[in-house]
C-alpha atoms as a PDB file:
ATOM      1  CA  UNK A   1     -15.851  20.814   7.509  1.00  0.00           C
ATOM      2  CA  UNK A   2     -18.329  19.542  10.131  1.00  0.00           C
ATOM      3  CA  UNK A   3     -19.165  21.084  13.692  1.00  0.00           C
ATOM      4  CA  UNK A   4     -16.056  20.430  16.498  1.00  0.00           C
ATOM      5  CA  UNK A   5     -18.817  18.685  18.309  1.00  0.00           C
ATOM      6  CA  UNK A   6     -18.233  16.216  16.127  1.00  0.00           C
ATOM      7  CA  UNK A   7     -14.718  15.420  17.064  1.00  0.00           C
ATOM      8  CA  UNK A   8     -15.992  15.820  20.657  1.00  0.00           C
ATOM      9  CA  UNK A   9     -18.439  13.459  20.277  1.00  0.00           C
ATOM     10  CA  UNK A  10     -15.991  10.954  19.413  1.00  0.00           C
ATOM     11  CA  UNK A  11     -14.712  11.347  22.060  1.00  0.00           C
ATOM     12  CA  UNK A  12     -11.460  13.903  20.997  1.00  0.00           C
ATOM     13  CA  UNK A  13     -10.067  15.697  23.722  1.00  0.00           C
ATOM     14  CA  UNK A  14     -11.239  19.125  21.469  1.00  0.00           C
ATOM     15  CA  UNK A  15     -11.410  21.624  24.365  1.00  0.00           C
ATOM     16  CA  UNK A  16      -8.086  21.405  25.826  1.00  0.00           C
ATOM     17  CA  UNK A  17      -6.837  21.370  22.394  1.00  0.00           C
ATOM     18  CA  UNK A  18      -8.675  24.263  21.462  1.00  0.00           C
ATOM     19  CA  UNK A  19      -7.204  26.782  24.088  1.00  0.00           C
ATOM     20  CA  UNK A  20      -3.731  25.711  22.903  1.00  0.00           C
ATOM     21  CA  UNK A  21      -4.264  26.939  19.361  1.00  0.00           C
ATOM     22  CA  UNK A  22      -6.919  29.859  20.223  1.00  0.00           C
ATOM     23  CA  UNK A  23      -9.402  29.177  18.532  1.00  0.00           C
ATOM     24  CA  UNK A  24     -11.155  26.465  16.009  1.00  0.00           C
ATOM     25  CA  UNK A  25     -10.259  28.006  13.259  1.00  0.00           C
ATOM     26  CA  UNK A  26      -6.484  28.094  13.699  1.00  0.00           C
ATOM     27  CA  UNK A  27      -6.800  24.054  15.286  1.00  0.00           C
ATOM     28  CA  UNK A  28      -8.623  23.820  11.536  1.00  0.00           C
ATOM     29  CA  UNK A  29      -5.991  25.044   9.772  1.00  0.00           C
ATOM     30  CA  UNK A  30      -3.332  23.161  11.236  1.00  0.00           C
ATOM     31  CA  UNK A  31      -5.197  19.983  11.572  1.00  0.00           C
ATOM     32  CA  UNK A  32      -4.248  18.795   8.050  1.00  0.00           C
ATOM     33  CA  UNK A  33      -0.508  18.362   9.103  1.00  0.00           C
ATOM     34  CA  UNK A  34      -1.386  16.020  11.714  1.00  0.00           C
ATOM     35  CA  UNK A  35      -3.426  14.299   9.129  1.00  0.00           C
ATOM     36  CA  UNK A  36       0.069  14.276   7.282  1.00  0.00           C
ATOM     37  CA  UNK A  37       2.005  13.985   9.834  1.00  0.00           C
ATOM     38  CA  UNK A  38       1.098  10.637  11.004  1.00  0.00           C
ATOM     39  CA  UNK A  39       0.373   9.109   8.097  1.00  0.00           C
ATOM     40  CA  UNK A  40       4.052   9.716   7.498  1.00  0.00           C
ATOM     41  CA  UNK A  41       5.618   8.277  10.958  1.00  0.00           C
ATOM     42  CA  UNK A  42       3.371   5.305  10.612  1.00  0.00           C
ATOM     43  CA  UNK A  43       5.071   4.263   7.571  1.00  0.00           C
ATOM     44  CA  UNK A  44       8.286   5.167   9.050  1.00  0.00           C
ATOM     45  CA  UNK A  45       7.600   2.851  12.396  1.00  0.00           C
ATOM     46  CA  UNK A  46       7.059  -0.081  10.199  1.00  0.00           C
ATOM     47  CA  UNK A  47      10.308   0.459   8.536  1.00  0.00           C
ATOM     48  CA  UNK A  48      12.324   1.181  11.816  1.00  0.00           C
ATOM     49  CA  UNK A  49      10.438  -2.004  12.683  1.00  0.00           C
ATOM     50  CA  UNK A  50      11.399  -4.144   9.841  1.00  0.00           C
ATOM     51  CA  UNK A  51      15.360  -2.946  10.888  1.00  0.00           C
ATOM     52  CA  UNK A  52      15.359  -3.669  14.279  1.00  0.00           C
ATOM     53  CA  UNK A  53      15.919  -0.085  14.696  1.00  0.00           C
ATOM     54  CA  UNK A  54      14.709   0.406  18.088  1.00  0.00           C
ATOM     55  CA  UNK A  55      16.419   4.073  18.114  1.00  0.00           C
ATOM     56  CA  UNK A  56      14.667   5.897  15.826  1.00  0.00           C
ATOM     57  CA  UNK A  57      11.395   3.428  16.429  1.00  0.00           C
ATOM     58  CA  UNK A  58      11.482   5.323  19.990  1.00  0.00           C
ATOM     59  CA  UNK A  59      11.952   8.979  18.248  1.00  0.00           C
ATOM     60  CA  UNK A  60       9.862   8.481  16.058  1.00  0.00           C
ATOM     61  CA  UNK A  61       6.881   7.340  18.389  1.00  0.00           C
ATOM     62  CA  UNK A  62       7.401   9.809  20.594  1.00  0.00           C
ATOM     63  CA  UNK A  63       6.677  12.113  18.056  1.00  0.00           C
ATOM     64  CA  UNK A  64       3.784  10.770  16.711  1.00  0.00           C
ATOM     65  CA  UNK A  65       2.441  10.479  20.736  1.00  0.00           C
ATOM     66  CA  UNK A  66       3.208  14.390  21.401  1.00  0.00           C
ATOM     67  CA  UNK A  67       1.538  15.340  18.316  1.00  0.00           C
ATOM     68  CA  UNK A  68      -1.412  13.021  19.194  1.00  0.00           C
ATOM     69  CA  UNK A  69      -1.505  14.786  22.273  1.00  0.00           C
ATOM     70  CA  UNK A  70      -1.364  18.474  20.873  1.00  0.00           C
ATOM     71  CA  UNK A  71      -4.479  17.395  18.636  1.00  0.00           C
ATOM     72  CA  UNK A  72      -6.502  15.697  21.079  1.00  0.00           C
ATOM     73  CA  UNK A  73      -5.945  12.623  20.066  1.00  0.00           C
ATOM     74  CA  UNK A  74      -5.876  10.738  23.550  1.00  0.00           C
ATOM     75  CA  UNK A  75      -6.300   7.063  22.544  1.00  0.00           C
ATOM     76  CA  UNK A  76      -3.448   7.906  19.785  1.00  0.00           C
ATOM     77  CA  UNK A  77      -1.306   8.740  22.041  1.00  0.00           C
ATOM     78  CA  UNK A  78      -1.691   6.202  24.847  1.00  0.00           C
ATOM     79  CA  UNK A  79      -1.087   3.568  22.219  1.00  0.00           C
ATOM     80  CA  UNK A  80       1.846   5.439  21.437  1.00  0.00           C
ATOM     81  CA  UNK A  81       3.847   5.989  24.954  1.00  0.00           C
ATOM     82  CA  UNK A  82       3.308   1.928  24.976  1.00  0.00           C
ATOM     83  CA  UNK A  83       5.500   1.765  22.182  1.00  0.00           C
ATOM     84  CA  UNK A  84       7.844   4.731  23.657  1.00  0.00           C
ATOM     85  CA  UNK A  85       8.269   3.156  26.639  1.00  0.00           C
ATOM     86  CA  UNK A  86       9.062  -0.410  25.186  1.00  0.00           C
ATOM     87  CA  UNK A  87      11.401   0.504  21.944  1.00  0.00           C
ATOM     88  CA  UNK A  88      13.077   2.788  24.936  1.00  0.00           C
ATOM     89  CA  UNK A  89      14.426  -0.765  26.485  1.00  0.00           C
ATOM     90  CA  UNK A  90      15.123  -2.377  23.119  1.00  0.00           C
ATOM     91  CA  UNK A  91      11.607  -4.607  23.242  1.00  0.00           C
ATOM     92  CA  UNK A  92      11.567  -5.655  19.721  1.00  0.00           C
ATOM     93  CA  UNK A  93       9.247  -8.806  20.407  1.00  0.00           C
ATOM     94  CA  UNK A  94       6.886  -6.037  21.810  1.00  0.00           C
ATOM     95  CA  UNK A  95       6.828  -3.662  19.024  1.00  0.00           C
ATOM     96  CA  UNK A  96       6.291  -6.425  16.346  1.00  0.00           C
ATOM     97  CA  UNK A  97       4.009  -7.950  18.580  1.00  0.00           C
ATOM     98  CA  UNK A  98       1.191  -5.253  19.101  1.00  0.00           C
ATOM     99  CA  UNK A  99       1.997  -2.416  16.043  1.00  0.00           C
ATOM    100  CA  UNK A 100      -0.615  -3.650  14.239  1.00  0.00           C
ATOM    101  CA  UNK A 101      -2.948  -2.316  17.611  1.00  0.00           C
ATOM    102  CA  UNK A 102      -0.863   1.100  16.363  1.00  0.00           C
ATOM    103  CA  UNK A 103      -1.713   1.007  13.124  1.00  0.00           C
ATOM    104  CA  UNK A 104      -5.522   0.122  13.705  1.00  0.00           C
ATOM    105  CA  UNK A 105      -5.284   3.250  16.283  1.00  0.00           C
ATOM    106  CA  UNK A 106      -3.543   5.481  13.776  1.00  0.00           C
ATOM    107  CA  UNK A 107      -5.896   4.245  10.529  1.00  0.00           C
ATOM    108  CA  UNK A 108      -8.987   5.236  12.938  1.00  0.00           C
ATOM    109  CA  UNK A 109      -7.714   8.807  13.648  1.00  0.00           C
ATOM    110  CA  UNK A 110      -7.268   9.164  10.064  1.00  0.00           C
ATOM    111  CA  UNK A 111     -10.675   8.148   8.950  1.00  0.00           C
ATOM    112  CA  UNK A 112     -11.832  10.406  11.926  1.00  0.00           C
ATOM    113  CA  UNK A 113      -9.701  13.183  10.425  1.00  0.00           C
ATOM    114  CA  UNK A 114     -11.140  13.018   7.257  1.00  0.00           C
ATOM    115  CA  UNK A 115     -14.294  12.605   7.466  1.00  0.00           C
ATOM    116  CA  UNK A 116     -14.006  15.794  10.148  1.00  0.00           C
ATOM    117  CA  UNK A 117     -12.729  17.814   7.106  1.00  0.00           C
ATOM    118  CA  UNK A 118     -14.607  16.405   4.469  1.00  0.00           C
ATOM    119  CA  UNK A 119     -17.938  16.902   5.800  1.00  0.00           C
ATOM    120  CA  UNK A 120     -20.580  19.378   5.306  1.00  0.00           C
ATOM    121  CA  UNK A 121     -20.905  22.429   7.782  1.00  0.00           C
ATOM    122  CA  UNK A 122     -23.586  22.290  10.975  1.00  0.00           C
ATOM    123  CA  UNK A 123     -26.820  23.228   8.967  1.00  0.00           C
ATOM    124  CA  UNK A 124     -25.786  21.242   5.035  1.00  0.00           C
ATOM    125  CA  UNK A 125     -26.773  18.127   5.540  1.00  0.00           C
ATOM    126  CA  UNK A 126     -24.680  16.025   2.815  1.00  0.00           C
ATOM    127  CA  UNK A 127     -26.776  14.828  -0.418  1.00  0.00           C
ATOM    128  CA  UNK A 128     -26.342  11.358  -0.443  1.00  0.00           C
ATOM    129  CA  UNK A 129     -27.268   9.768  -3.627  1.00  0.00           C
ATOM    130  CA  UNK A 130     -30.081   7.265  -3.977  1.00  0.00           C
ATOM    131  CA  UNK A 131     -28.954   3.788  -4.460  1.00  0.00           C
ATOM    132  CA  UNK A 132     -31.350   0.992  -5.522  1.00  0.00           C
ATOM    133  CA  UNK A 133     -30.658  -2.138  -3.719  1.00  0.00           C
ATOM    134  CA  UNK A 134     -29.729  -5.124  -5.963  1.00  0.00           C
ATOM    135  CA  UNK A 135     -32.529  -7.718  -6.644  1.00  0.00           C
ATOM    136  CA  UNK A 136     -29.660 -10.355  -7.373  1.00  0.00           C
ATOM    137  CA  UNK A 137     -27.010 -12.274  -6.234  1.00  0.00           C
ATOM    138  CA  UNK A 138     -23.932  -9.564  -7.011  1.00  0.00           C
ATOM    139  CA  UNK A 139     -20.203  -9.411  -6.986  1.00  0.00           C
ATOM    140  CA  UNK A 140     -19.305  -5.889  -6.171  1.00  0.00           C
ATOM    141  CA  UNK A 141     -16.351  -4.573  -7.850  1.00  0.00           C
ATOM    142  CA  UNK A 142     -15.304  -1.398  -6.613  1.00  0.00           C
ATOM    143  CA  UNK A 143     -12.151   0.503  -9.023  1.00  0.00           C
ATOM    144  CA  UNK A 144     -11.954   3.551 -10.318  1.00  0.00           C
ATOM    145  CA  UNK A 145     -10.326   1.774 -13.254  1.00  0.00           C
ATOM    146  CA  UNK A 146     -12.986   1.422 -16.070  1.00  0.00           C
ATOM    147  CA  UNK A 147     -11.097  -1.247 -17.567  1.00  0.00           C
ATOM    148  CA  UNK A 148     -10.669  -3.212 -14.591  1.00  0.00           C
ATOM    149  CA  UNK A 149     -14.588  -2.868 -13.780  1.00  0.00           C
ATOM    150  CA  UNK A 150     -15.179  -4.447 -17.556  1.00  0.00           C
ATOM    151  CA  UNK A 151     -12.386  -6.993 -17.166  1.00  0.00           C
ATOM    152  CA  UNK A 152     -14.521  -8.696 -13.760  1.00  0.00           C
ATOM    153  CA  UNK A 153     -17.655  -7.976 -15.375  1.00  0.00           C
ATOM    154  CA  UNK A 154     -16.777  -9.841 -18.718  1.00  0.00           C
ATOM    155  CA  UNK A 155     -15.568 -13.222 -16.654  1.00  0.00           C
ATOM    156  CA  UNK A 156     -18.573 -13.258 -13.960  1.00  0.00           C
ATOM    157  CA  UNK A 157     -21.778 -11.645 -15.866  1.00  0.00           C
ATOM    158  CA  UNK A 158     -22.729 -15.222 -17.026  1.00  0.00           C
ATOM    159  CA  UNK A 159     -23.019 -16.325 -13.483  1.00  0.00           C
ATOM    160  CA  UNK A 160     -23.353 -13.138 -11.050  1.00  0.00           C
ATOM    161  CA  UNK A 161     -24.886  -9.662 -11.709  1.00  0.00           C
ATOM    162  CA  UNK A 162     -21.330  -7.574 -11.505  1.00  0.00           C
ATOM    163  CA  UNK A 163     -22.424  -4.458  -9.799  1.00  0.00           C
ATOM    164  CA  UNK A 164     -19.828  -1.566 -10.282  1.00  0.00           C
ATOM    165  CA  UNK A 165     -18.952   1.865  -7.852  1.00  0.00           C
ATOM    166  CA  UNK A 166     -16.470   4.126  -9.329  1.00  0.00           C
ATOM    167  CA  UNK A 167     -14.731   5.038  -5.773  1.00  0.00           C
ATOM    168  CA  UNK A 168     -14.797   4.325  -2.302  1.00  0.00           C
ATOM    169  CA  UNK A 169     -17.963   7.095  -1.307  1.00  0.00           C
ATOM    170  CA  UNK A 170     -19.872   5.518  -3.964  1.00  0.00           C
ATOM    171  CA  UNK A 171     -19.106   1.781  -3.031  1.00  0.00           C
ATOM    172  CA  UNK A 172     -20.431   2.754   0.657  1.00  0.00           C
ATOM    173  CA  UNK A 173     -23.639   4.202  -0.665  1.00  0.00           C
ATOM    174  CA  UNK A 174     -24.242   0.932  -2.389  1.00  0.00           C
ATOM    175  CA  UNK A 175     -23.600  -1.317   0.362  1.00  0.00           C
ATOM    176  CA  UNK A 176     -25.729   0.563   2.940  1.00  0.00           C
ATOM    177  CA  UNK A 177     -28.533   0.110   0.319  1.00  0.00           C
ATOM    178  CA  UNK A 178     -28.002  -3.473   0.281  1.00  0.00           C
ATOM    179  CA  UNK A 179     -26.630  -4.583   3.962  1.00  0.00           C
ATOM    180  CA  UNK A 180     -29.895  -6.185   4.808  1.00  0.00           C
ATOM    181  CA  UNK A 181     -30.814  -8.384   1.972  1.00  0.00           C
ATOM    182  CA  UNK A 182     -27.996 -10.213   1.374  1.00  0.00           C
ATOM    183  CA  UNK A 183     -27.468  -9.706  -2.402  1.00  0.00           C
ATOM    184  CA  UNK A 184     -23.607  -8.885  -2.146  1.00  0.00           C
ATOM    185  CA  UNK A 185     -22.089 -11.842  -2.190  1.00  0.00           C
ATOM    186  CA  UNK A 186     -18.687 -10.476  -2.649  1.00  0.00           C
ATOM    187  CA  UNK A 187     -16.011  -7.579  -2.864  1.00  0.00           C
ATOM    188  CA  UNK A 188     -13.765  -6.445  -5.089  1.00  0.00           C
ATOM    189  CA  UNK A 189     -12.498  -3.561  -3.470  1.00  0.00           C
ATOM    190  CA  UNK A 190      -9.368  -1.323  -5.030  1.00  0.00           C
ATOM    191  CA  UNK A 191      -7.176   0.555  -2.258  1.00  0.00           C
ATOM    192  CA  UNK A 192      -6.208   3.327  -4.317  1.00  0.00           C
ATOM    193  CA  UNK A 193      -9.356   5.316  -4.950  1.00  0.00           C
ATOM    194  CA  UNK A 194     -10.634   8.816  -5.203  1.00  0.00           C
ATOM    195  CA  UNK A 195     -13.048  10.783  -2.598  1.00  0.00           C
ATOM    196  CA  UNK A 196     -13.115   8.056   0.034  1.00  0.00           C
ATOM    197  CA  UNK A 197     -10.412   5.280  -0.429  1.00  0.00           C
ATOM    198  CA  UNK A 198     -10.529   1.312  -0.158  1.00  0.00           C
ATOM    199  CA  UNK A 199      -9.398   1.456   3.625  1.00  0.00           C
ATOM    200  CA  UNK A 200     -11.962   4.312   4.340  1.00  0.00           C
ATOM    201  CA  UNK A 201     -14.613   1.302   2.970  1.00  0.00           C
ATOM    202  CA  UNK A 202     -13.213  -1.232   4.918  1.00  0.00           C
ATOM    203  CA  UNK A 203     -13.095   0.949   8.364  1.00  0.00           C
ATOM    204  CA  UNK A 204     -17.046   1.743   7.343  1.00  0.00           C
ATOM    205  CA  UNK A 205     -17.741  -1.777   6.643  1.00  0.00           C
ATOM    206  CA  UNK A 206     -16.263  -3.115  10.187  1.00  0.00           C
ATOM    207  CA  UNK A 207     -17.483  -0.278  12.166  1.00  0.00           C
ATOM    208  CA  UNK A 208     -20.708  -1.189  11.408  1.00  0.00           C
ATOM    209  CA  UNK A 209     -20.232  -5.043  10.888  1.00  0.00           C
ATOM    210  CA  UNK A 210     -20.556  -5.734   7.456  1.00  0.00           C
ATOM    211  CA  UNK A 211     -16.897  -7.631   6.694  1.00  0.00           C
ATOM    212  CA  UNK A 212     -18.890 -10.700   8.097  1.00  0.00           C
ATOM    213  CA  UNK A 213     -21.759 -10.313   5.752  1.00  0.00           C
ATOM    214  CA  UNK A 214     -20.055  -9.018   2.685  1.00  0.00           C
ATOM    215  CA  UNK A 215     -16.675 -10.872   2.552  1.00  0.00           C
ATOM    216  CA  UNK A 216     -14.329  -8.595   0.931  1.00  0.00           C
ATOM    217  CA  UNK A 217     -10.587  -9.183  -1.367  1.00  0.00           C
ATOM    218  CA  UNK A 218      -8.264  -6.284  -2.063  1.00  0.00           C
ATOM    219  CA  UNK A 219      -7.670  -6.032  -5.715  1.00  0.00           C
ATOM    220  CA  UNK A 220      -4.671  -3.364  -5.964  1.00  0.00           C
ATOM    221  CA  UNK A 221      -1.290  -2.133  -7.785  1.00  0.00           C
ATOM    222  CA  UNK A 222       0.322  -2.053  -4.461  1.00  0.00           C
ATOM    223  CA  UNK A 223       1.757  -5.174  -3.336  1.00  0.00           C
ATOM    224  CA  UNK A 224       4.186  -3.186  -0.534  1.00  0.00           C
ATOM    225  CA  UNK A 225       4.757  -5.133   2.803  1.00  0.00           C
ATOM    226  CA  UNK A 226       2.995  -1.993   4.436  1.00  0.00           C
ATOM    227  CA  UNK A 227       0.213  -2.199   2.361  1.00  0.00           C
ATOM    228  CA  UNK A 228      -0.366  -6.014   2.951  1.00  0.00           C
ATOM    229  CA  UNK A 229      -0.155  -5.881   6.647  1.00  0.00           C
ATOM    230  CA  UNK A 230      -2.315  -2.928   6.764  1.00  0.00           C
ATOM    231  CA  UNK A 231      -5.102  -4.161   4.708  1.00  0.00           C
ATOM    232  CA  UNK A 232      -4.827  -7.770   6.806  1.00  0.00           C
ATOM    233  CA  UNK A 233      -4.893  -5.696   9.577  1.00  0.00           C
ATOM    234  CA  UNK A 234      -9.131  -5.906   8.706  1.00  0.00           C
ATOM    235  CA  UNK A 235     -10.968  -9.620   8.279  1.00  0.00           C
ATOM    236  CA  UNK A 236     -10.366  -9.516   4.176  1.00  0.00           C
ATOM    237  CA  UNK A 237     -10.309 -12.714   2.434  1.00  0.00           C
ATOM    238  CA  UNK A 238      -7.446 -12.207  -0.049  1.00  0.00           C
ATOM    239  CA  UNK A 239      -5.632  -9.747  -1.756  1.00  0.00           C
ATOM    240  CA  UNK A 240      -4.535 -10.018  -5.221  1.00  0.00           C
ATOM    241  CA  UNK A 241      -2.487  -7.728  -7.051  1.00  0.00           C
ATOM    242  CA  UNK A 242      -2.775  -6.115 -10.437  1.00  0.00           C
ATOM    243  CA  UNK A 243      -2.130  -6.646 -13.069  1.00  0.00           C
ATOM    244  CA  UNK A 244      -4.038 -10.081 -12.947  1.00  0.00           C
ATOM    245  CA  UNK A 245      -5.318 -13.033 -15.427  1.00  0.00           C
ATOM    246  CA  UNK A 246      -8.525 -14.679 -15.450  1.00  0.00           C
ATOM    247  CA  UNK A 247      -7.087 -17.730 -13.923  1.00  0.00           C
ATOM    248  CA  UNK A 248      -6.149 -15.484 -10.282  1.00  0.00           C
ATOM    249  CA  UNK A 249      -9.265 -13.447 -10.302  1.00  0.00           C
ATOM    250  CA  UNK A 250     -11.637 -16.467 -10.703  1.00  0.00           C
ATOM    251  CA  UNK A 251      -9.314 -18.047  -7.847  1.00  0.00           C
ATOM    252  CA  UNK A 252      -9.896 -14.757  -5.433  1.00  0.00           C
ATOM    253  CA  UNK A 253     -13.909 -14.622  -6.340  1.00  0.00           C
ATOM    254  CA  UNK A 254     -14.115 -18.015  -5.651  1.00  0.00           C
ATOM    255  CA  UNK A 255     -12.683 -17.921  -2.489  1.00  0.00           C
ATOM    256  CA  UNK A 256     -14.174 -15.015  -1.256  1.00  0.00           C
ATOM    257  CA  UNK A 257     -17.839 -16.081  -2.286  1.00  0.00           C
ATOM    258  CA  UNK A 258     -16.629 -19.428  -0.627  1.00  0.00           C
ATOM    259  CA  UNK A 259     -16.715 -17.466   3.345  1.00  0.00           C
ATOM    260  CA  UNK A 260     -20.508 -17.024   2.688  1.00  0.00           C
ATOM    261  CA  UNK A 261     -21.248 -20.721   3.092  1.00  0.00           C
ATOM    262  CA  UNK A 262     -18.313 -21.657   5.765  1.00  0.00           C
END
């Protein structure tokens, strides 16, 4: 768990937060529901969405707002009491106008969340592992399937060095090493991953501006309507889903090595 001053710092409304639950400790505890919590409802508001079912929509996003508001979560819950206040009326061209702005808000607390609770206590500083920078032109497949990593590298090693990063924490430690030099040509990037998921790389990568110098496509086993708008919600290329053929991943590569030279 890092310092509170973190959350602070990012500008989380911790203090007033903090004298509701007593102390930082009990505001710990509980935090992980939130994390839950909206997770859950933001899945739910696309369904209610997808129904025209402004009714619940509006309970539903009420809830997520007061919960936002409980945690400290201010920007949360503005973008929330938009959506209150318009599903209250029946403004379905408003909700599936601007939800993806609520999604983008929610997916940010999230990553906030967890990397609050999965970092290393005031005084640890996290061991990052060394990562040599590629001396190559690379496709960068990131999978925690081993036999998905083999099945890219055996079509493209001819042509490209294949790099390889087993999950998400791993696949950001390799393209911090190599965001200068211009090696990674392209992504691969799995959603589904352990430690740090694919949307936990893509929220790193366009914080600090990399989708437009390492053009990513989602390779994944969920093809859900959620998961497609979510994932376009960041400036991919393409998303493919598995299980695939040679034929549609050599389509997907070539397209996304293809944004380098528009």
């Amino acid at each position: 768990m890092k310092n509170i001053s973190f959350l602070q710092d990012k500008g989380i409304d911790v203090k007033s937060t903090i004298d509701l639950f007593g102390n930082v400790e009990n505001y710990n505890d509980k935090l992980g529901e939130f994390l839950v919590g909206i997770h859950t409802k933001i899945k739910q508001l696309i369904t209610f969405m997808e129904k025209n079912d402004t009714q619940n929509y509006n309970s539903c996003v009420r809830s997520m707002k007061n919960d936002a508001k409980f945690y400290g979560f201010n920007a949360l819950a503005a973008k929330a009491t938009e959506h209150e206040e318009k599903s209250a009326v029946g403004d379905q061209l408003f909700i599936s106008t601007h939800i993806n702005e609520l999604i983008e808000e929610t997916n940010n607390a999230i990553m906030l969340i967890q990397e609050y609770m999965n970092g290393k206590e005031e005084g640890q500083p996290a061991q990052a592992a060394k990562v040599d920078p590629y001396t190559e032109d690379t496709i960068l497949v990131v999978d925690d399937s081993n036999i998905v990593r083999n099945f890219v590298k055996r079509i493209f090693a001819e042509k490209y060095n294949v790099g390889i990063a087993k999950d998400g924490e791993e696949a950001i430690s390799i393209i911090e090493a190599n965001k200068d030099n211009g090696h990674i040509k392209a992504i691969l990037l799995d959603l589904n991953m352990p430690k740090v998921d694919g949307f936990g790389v893509l929220e790193h990568m366009r914080g600090n501006g990399l989708l437009e110098k390492m053009p990513v496509s989602i390779i994944s086993g969920d093809s859900s309507k959620e998961t497609i708008d979510r994932a376009f919600t960041y400036d991919i290329v393409d998303m493919i889903s598995k299980p695939f053929n040679d034929s549609s991943i050599t389509i997907v590569v070539e397209k996304t090595l293809m944004r380098n030279d528009l």
